[in-house]
PDB file of N, CA and C in Angstrom:
ATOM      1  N   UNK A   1       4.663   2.416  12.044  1.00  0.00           N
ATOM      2  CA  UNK A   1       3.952   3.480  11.373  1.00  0.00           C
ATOM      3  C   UNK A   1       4.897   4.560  10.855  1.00  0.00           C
ATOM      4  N   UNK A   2       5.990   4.790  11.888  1.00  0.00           N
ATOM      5  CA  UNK A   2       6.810   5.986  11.388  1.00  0.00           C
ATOM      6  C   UNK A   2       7.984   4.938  11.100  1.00  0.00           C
ATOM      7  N   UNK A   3       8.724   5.763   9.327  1.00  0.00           N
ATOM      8  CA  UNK A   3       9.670   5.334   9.254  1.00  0.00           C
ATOM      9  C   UNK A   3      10.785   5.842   9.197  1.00  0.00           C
ATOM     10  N   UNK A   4      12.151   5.720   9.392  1.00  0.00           N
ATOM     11  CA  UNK A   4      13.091   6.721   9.436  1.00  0.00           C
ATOM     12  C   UNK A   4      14.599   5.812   9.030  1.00  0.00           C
ATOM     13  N   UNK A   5      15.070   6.537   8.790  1.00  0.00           N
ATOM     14  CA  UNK A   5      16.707   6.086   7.850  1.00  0.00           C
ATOM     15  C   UNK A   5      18.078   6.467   7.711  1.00  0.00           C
ATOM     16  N   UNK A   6      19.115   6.606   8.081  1.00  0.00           N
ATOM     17  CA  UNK A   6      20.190   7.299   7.478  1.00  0.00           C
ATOM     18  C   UNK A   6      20.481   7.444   6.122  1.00  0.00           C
ATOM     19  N   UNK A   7      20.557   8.752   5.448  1.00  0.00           N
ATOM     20  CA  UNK A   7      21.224   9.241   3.938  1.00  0.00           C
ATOM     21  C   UNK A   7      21.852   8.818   3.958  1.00  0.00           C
ATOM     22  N   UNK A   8      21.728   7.678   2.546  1.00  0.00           N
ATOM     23  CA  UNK A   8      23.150   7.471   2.167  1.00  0.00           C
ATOM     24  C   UNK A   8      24.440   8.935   1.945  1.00  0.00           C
ATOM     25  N   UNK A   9      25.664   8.995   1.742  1.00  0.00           N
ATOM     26  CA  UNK A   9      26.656   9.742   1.557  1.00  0.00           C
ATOM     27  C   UNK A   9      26.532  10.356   0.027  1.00  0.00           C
ATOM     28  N   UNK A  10      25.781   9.461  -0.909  1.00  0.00           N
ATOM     29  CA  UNK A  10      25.649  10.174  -2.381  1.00  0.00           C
ATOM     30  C   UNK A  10      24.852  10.883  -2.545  1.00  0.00           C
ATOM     31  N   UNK A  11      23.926  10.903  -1.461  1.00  0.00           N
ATOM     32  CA  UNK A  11      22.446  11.908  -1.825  1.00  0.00           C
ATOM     33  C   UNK A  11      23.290  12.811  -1.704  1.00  0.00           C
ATOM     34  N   UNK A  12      23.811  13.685  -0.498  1.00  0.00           N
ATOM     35  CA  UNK A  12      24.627  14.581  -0.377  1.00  0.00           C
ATOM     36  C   UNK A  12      25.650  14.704  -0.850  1.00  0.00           C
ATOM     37  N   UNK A  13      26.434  14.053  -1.302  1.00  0.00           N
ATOM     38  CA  UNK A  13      27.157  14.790  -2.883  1.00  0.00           C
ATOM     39  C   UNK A  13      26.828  14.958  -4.252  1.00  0.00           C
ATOM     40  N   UNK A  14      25.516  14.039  -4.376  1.00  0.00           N
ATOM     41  CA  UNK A  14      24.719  14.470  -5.733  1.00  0.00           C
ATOM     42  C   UNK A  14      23.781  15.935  -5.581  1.00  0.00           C
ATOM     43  N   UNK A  15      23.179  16.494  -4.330  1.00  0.00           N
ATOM     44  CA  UNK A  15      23.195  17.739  -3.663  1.00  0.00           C
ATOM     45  C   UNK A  15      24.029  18.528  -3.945  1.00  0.00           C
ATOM     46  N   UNK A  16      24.730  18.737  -4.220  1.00  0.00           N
ATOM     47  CA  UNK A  16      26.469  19.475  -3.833  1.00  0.00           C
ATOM     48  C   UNK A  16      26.289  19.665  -2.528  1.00  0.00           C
ATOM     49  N   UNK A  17      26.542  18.805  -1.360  1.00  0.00           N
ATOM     50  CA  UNK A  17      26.745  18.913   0.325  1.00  0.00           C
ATOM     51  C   UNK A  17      28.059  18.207   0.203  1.00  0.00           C
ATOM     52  N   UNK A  18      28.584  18.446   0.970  1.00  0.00           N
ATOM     53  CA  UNK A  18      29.536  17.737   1.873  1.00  0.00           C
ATOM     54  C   UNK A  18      29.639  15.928   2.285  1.00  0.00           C
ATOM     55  N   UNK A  19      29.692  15.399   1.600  1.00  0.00           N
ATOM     56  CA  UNK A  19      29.557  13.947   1.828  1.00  0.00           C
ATOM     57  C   UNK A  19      30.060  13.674   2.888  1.00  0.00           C
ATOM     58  N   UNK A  20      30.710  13.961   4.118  1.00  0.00           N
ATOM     59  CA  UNK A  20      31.170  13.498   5.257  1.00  0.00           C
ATOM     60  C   UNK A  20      29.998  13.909   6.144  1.00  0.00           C
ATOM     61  N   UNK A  21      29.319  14.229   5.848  1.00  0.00           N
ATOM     62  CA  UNK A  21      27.707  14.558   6.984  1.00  0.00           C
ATOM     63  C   UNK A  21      27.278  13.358   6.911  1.00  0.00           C
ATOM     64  N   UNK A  22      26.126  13.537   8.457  1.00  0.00           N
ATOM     65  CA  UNK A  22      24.822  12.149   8.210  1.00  0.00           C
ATOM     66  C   UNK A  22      23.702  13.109   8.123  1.00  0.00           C
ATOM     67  N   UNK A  23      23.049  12.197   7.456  1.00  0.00           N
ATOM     68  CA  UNK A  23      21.324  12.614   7.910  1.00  0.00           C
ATOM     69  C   UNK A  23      20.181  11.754   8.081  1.00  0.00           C
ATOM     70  N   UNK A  24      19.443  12.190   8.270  1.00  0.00           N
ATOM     71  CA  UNK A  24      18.688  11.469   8.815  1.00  0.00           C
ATOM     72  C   UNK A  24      17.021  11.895   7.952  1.00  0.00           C
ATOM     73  N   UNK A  25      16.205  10.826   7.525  1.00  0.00           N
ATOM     74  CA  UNK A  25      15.419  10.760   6.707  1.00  0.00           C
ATOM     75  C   UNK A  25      13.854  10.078   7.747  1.00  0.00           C
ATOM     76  N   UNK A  26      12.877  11.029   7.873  1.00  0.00           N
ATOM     77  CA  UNK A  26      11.631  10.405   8.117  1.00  0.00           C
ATOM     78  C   UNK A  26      10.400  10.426   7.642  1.00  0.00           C
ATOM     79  N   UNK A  27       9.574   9.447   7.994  1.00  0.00           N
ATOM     80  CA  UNK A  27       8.528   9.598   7.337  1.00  0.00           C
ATOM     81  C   UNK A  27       7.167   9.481   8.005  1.00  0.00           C
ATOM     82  N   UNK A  28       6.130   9.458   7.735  1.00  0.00           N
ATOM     83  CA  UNK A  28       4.806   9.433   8.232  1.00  0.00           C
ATOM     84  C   UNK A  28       4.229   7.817   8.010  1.00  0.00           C
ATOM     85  N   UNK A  29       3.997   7.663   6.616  1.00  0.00           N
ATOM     86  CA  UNK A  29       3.490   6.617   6.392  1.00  0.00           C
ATOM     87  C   UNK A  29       2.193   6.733   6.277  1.00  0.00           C
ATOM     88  N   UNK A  30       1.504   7.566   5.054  1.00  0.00           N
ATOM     89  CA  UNK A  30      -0.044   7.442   5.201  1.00  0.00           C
ATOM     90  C   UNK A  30      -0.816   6.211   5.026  1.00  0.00           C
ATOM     91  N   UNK A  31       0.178   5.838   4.059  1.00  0.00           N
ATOM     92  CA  UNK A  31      -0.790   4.305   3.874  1.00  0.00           C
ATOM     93  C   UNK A  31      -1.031   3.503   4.616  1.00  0.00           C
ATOM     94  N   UNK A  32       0.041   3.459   5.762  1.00  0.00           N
ATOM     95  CA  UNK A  32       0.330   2.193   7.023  1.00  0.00           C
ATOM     96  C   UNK A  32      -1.219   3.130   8.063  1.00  0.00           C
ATOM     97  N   UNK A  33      -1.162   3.906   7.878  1.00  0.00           N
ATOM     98  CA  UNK A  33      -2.083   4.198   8.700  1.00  0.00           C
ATOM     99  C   UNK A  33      -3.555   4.468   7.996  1.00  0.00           C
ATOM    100  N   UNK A  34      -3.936   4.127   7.123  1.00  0.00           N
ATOM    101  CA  UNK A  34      -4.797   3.713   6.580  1.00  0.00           C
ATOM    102  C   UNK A  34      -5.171   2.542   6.547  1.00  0.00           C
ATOM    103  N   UNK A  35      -4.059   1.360   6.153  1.00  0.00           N
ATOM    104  CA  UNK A  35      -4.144  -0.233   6.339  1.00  0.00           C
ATOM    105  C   UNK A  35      -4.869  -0.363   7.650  1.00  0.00           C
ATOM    106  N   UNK A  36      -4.145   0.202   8.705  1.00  0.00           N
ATOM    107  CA  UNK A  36      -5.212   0.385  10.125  1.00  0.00           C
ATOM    108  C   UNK A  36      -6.488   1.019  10.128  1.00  0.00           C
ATOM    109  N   UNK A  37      -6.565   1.902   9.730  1.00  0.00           N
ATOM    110  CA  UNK A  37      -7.998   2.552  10.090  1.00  0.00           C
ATOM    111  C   UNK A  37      -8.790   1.742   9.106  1.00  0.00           C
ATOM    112  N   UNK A  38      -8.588   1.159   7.941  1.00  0.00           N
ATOM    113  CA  UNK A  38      -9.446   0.221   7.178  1.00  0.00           C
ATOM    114  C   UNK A  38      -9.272  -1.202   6.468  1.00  0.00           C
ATOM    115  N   UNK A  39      -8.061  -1.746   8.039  1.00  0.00           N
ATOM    116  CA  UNK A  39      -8.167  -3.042   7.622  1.00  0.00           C
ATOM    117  C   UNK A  39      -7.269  -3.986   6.741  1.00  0.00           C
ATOM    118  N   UNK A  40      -6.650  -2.976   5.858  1.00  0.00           N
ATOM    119  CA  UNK A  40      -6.298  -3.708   4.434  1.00  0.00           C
ATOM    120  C   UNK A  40      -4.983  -4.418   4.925  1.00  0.00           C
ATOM    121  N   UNK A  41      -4.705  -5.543   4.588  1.00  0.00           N
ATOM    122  CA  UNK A  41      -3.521  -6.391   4.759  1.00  0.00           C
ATOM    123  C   UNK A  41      -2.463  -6.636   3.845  1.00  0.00           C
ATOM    124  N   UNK A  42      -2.440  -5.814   2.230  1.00  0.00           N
ATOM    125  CA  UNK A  42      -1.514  -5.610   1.723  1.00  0.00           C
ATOM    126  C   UNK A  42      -0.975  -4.289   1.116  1.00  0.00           C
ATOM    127  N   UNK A  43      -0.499  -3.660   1.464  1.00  0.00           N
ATOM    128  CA  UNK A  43       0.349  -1.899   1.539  1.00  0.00           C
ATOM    129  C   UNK A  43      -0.020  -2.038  -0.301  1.00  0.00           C
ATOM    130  N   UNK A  44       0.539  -2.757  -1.513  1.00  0.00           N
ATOM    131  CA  UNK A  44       0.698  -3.219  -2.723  1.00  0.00           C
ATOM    132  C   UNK A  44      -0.601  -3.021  -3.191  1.00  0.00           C
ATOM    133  N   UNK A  45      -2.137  -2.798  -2.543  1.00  0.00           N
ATOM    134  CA  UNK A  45      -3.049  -2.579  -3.193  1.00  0.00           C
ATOM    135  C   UNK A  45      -2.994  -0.865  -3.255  1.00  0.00           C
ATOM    136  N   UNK A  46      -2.575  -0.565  -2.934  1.00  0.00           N
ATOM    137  CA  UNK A  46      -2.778   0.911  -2.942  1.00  0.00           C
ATOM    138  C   UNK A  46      -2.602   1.609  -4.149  1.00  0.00           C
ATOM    139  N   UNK A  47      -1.332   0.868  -4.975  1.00  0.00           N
ATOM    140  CA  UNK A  47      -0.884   1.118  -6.348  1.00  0.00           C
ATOM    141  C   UNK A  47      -1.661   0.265  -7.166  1.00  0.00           C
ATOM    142  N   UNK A  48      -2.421  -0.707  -6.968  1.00  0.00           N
ATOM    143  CA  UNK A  48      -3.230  -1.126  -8.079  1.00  0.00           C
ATOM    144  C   UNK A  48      -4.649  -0.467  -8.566  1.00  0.00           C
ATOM    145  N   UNK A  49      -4.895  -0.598  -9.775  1.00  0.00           N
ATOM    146  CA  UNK A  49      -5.714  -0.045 -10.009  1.00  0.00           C
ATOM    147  C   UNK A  49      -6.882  -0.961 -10.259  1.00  0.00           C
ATOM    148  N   UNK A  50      -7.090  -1.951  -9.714  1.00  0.00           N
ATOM    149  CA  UNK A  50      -8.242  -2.541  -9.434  1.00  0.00           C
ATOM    150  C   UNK A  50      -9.498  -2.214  -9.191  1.00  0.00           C
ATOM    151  N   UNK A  51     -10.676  -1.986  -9.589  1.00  0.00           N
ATOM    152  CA  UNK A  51     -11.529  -1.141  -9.684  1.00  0.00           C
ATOM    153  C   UNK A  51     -12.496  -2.030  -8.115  1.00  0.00           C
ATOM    154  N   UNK A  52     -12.118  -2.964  -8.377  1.00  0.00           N
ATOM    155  CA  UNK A  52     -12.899  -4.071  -6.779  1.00  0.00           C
ATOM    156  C   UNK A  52     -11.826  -3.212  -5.355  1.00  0.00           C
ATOM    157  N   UNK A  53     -11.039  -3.031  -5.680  1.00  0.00           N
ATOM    158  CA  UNK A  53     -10.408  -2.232  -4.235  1.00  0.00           C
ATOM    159  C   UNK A  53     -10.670  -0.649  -4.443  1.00  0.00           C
ATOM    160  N   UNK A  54     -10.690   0.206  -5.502  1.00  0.00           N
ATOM    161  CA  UNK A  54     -10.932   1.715  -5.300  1.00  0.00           C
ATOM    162  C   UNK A  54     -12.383   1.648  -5.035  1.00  0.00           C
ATOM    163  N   UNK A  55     -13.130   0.629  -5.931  1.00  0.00           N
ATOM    164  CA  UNK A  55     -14.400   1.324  -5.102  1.00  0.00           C
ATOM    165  C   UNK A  55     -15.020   1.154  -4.148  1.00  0.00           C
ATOM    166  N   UNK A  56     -14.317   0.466  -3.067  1.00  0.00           N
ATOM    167  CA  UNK A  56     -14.775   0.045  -1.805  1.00  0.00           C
ATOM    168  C   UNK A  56     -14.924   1.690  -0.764  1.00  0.00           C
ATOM    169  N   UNK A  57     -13.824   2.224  -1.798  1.00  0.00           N
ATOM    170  CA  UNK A  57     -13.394   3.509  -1.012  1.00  0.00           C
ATOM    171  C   UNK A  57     -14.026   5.036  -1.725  1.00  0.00           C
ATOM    172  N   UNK A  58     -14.648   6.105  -0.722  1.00  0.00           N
ATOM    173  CA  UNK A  58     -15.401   7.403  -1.229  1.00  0.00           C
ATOM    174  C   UNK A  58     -15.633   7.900  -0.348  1.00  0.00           C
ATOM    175  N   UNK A  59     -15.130   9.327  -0.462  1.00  0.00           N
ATOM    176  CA  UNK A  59     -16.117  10.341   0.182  1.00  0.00           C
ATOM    177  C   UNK A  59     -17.786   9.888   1.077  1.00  0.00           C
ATOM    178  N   UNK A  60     -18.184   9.668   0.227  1.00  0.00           N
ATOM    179  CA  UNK A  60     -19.511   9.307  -0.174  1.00  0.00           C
ATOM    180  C   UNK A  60     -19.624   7.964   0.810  1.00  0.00           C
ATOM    181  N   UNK A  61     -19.023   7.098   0.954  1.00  0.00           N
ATOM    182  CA  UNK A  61     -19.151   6.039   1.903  1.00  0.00           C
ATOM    183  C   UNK A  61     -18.523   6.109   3.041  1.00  0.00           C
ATOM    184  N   UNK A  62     -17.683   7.129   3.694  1.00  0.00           N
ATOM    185  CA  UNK A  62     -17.393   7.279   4.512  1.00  0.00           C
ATOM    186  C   UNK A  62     -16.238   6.254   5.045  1.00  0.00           C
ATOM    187  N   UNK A  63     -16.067   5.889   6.300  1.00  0.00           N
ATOM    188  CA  UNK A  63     -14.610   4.908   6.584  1.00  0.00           C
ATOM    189  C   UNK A  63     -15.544   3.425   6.710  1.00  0.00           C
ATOM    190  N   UNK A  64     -15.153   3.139   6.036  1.00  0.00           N
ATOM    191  CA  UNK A  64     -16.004   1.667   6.063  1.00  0.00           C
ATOM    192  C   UNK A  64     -14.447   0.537   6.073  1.00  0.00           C
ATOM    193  N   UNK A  65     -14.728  -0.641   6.465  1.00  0.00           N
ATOM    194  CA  UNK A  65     -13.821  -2.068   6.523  1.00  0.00           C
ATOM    195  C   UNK A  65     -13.454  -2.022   5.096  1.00  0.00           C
ATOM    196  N   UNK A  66     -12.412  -2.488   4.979  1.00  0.00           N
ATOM    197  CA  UNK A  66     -11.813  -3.056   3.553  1.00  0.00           C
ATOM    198  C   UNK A  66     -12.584  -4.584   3.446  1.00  0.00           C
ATOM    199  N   UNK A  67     -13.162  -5.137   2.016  1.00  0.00           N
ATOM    200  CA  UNK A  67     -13.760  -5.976   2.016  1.00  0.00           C
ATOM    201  C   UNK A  67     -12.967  -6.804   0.850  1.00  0.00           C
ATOM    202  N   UNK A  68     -12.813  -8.163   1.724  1.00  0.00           N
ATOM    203  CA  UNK A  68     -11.388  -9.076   0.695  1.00  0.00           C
ATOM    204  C   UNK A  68     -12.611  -9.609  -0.553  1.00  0.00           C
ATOM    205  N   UNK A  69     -11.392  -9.554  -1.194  1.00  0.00           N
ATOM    206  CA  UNK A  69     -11.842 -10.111  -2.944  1.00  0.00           C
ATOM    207  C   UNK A  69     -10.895 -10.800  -3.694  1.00  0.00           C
ATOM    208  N   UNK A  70     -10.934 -11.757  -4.590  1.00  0.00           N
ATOM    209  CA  UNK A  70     -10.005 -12.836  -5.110  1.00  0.00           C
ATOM    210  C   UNK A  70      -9.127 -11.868  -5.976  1.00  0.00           C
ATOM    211  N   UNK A  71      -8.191 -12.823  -5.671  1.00  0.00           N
ATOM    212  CA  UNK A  71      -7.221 -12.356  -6.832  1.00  0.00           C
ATOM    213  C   UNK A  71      -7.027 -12.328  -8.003  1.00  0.00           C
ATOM    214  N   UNK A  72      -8.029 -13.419  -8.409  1.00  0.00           N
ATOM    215  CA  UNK A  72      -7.897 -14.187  -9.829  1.00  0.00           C
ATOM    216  C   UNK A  72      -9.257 -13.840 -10.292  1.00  0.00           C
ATOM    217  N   UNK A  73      -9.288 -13.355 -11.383  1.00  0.00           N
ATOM    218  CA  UNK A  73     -10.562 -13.041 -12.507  1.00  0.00           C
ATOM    219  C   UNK A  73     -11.227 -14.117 -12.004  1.00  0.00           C
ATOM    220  N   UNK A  74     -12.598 -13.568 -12.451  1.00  0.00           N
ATOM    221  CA  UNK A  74     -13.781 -14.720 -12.009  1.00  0.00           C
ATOM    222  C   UNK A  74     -13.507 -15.455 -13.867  1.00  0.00           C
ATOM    223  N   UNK A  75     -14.392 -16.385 -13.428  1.00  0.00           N
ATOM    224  CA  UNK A  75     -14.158 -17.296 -14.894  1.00  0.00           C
ATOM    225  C   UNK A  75     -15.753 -17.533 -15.110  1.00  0.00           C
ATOM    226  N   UNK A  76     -16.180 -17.425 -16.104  1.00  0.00           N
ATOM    227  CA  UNK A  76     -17.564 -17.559 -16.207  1.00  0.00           C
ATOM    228  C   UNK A  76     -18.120 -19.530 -16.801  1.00  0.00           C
ATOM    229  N   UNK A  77     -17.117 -19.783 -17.222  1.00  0.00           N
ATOM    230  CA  UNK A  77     -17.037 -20.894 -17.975  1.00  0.00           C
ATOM    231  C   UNK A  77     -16.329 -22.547 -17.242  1.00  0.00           C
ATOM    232  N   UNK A  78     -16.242 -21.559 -15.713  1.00  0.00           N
ATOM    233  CA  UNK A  78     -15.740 -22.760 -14.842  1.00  0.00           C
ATOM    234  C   UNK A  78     -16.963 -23.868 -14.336  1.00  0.00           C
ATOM    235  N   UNK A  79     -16.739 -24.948 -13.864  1.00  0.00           N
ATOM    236  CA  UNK A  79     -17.000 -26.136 -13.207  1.00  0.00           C
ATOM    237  C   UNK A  79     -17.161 -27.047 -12.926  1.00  0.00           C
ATOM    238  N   UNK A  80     -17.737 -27.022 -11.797  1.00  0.00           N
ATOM    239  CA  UNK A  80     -16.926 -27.743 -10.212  1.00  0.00           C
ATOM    240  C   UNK A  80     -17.598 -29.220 -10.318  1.00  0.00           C
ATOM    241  N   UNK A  81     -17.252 -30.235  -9.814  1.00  0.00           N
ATOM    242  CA  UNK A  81     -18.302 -31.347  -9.667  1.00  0.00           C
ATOM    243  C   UNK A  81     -17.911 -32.266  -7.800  1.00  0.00           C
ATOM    244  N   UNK A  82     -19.169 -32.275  -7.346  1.00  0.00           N
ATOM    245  CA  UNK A  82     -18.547 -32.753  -6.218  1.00  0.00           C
ATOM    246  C   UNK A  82     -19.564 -34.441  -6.402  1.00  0.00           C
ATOM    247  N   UNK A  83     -18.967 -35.559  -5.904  1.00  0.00           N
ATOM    248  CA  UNK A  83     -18.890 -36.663  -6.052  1.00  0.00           C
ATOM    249  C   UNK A  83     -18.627 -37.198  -4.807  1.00  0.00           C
ATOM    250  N   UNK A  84     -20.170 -37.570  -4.019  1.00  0.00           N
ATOM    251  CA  UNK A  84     -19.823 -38.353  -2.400  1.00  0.00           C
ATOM    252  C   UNK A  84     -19.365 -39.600  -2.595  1.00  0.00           C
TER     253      UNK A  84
END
């Protein structure tokens, strides 16, 4: 959930610091803790703008499960034939 890192040496000389320092970089991670509180199994939906994943989510609906949906456009013009 929490993530954390050593600065590289250029952040701090593109800073004007002292490049012989360390530092140290952390983070929270809201999304990772969202994936938990609702489920979701890929961090990568968060940046899509898929209108089947934002509107699962509202004010208005409160914390509800993330609900899976295909990846692939529906096709209206598909089908299937099954043959015992």
């Amino acid at each position: 959930m929490l993530g954390s890192g050593i600065l590289e040496p250029g952040v701090f000389q593109n800073a004007g610091f002292d490049d012989r320092k360390y530092g140290w970089a952390f983070g929270l991670g809201l999304e990772r803790w969202a994936m938990r509180l609702f489920d979701i199994p890929d961090i990568r939906l968060f940046w899509s703008e898929d209108q089947r994943f934002l509107g699962q989510f509202s004010i208005e609906k409160g914390i509800t499960k993330f609900k899976e949906f295909s990846k692939y456009p529906s096709c209206y013009k598909d089908i299937s034939f099954w043959i015992p």
